[in-house]
N, C-alpha and C. Protein backbone atom coordinates (compact mmCIF):
# COMPACT_ATOMS: atom_id res chain seq x y z
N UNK A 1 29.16 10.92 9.32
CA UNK A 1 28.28 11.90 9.94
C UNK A 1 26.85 11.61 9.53
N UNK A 2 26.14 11.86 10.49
CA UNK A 2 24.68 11.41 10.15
C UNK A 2 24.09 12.92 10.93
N UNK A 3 22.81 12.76 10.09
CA UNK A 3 21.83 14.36 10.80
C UNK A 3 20.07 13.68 10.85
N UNK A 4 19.66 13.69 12.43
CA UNK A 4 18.34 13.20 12.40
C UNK A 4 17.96 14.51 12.92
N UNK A 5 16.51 14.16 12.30
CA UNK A 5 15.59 15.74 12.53
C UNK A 5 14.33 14.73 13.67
N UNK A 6 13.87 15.76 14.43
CA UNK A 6 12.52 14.83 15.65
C UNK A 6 11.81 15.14 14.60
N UNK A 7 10.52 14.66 14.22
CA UNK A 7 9.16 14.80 13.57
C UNK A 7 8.08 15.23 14.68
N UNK A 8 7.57 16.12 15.02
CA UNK A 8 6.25 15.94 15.85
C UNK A 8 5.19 16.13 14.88
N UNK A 9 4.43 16.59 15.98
CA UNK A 9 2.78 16.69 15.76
C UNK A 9 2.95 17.82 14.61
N UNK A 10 3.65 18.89 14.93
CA UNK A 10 3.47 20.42 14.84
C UNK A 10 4.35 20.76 13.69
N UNK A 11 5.36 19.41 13.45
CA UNK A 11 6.30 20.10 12.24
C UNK A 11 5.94 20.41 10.62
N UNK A 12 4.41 19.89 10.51
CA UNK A 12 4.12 20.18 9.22
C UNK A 12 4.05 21.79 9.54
N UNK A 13 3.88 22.57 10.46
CA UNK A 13 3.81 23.85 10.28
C UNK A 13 5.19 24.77 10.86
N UNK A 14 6.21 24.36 11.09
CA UNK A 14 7.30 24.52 11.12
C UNK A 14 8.20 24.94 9.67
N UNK A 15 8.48 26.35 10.05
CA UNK A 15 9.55 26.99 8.34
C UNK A 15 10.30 26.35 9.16
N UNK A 16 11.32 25.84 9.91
CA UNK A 16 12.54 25.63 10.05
C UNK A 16 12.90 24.34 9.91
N UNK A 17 12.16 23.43 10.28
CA UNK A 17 12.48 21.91 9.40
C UNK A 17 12.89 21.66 8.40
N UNK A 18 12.14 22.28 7.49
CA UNK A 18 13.18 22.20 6.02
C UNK A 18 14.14 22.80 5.78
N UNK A 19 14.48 24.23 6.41
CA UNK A 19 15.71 24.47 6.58
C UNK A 19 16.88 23.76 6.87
N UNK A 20 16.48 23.20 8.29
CA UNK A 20 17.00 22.29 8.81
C UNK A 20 17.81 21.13 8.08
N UNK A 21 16.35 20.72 7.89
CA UNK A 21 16.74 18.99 6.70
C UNK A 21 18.06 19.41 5.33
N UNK A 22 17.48 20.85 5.13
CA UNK A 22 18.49 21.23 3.75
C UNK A 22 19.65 21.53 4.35
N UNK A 23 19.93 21.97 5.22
CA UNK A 23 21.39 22.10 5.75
C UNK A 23 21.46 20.75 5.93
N UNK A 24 21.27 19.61 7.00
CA UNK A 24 21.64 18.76 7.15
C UNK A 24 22.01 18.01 5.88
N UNK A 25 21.31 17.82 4.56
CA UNK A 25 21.04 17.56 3.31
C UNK A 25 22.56 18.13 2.63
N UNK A 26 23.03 19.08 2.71
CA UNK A 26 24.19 19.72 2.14
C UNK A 26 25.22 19.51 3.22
N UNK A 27 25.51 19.13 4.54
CA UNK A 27 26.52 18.62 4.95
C UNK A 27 26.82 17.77 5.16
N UNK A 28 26.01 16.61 5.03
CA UNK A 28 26.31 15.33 5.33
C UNK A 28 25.54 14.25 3.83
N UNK A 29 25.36 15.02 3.02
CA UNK A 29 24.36 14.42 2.06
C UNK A 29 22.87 13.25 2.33
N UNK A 30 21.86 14.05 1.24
CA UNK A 30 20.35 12.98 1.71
C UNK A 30 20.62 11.63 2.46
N UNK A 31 21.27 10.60 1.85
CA UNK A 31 21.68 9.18 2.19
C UNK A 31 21.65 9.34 4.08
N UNK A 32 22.37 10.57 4.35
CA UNK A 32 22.93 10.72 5.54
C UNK A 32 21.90 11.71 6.59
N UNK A 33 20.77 11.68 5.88
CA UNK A 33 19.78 12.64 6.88
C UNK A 33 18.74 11.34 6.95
N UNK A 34 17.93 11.65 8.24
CA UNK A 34 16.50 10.66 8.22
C UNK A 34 16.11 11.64 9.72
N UNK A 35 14.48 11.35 9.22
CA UNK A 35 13.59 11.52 9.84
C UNK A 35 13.13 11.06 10.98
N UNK A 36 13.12 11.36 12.18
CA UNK A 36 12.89 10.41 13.13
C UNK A 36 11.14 10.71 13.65
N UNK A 37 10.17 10.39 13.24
CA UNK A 37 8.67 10.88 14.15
C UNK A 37 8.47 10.33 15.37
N UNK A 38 7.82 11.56 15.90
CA UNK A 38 7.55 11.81 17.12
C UNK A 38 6.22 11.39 17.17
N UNK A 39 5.59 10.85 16.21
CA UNK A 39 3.77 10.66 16.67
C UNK A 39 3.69 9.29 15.85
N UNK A 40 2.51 8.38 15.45
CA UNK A 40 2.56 7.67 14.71
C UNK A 40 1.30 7.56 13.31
N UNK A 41 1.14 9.07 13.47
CA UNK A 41 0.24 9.73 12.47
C UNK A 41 0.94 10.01 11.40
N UNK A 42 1.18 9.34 10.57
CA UNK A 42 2.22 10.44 9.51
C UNK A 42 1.82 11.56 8.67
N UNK A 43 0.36 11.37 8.37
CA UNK A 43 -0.60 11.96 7.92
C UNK A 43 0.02 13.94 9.01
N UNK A 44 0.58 13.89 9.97
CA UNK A 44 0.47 14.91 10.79
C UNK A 44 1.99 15.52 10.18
N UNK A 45 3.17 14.86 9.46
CA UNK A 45 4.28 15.19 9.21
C UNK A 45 4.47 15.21 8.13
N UNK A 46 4.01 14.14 7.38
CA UNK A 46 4.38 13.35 6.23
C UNK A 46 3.87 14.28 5.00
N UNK A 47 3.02 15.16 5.13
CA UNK A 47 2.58 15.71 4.09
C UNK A 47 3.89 16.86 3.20
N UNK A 48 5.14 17.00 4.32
CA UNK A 48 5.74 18.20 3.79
C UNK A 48 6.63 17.69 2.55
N UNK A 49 7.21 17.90 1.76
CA UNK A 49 8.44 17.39 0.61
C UNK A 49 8.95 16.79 1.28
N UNK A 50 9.63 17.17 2.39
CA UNK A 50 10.96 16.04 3.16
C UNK A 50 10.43 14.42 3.27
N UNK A 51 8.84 14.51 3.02
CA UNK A 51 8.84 13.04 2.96
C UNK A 51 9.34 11.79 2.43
N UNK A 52 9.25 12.91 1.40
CA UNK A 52 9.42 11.98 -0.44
C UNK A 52 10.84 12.00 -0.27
N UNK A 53 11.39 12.22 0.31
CA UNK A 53 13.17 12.52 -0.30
C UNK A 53 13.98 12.11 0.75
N UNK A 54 13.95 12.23 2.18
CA UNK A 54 14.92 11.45 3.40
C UNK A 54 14.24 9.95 3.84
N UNK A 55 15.09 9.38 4.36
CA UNK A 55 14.47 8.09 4.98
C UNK A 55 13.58 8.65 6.38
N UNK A 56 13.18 7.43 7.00
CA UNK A 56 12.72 7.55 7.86
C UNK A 56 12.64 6.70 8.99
N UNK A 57 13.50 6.92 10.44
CA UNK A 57 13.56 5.98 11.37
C UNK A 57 12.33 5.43 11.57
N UNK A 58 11.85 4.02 11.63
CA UNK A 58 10.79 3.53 12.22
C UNK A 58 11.23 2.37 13.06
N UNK A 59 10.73 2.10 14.26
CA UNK A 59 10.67 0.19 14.70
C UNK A 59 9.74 -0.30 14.20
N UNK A 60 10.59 -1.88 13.96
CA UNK A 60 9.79 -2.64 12.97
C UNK A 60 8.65 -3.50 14.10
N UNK A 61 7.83 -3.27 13.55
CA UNK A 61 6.01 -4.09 14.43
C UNK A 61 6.12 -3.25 15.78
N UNK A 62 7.69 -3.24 16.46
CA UNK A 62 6.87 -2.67 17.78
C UNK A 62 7.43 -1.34 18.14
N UNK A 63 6.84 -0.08 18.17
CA UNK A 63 6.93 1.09 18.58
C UNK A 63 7.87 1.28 19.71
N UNK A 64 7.25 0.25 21.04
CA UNK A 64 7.81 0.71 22.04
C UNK A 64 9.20 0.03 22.46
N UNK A 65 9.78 -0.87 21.11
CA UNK A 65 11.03 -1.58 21.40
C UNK A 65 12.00 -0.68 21.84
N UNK A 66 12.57 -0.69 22.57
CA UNK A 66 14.09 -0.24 22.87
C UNK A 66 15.25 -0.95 22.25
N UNK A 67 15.09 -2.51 21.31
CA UNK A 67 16.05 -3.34 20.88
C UNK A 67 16.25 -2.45 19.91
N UNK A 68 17.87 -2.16 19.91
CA UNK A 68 18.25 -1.45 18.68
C UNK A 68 17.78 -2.38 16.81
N UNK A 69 17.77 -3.36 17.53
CA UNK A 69 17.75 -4.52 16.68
C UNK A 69 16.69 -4.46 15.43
N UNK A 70 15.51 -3.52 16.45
CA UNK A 70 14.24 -3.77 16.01
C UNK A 70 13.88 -1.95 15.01
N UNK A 71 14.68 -1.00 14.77
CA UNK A 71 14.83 -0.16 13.71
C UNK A 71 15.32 0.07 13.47
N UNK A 72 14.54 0.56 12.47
CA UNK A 72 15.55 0.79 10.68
C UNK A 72 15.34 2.38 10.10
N UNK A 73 15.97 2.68 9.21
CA UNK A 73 15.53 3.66 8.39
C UNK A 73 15.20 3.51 7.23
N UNK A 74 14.25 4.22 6.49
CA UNK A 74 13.09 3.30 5.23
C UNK A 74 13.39 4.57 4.36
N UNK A 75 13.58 4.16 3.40
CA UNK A 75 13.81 5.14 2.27
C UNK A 75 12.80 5.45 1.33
N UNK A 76 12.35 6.56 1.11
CA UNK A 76 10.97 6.86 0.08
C UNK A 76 10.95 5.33 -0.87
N UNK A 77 11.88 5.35 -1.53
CA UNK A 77 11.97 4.07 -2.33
C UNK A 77 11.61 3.03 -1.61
N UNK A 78 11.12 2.80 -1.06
CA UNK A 78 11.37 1.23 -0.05
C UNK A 78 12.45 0.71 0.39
N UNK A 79 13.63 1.18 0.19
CA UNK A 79 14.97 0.44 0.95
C UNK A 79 14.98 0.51 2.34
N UNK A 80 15.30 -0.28 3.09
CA UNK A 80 15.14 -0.32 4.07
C UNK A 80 16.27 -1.23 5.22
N UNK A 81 17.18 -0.25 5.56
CA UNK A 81 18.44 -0.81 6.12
C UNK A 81 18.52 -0.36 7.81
N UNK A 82 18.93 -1.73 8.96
CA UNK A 82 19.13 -1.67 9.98
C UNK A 82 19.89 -0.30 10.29
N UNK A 83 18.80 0.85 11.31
CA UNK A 83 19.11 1.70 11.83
C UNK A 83 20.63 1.53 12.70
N UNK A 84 21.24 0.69 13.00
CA UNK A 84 22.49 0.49 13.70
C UNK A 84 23.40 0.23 12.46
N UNK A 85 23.36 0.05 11.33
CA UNK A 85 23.88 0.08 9.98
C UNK A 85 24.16 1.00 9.48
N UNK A 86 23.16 1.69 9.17
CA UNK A 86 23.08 3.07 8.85
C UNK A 86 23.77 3.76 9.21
N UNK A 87 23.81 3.84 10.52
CA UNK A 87 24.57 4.97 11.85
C UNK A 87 26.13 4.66 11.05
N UNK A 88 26.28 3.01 11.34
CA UNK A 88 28.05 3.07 10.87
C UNK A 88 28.75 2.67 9.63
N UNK A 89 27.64 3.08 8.73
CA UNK A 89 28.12 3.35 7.32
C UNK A 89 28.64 4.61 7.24
C-alpha cells in the first residue's frame, strides 16, 4: 500500500495535509507515503514539517516527462529510488 498526497500552491496553508500525511503515515507507514508537488516552487510547500520527513515524487531533469522511467521519489535523506520501484515494493 502506498499513500500520495498532491502538493499545490496553497497547501502550506492547508490544516488538512498534515492530517492527511499522518493518517497516511500510520496506515501504511512514512517509507510508504510521498509527496507528489503540484508547482515547482518548493519554497510554496516545502516549508511545512512534512518536508523533512516523507519522500518526494520528482522527474528527473524533465518535468514534463510522461516516461515512468524518468521519476523517482527522494527521501529527506537523499535516497532516492525509481518511482515504479517504490510503487512495487
Amino acid at each position: 500500500k502506498k499513500f500520495i498526497s498532491l502538493a499545490t500552491p496553497n497547501s502550506s496553508k492547508s490544516k488538512w495535509m498534515p492530517w492527511e500525511l499522518g493518517l497516511g503515515d500510520r496506515i501504511v507507514n512514512y517509507e510508504n507515503v510521498a509527496v507528489l508537488p503540484l508547482t515547482t516552487n518548493e519554497d510554496r510547500w516545502g516549508d511545512q514539517e512534512y518536508g523533512a520527513i516523507y519522500g518526494r515524487i520528482e522527474g528527473y531533469r524533465y518535468y514534463s516527462s510522461l516516461n515512468y522511467e524518468s521519476w523517482y521519489v527522494i527521501y529527506p535523506s537523499g535516497e532516492k529510488i525509481s518511482l515504479l520501484e517504490w510503487i512495487n515494493r
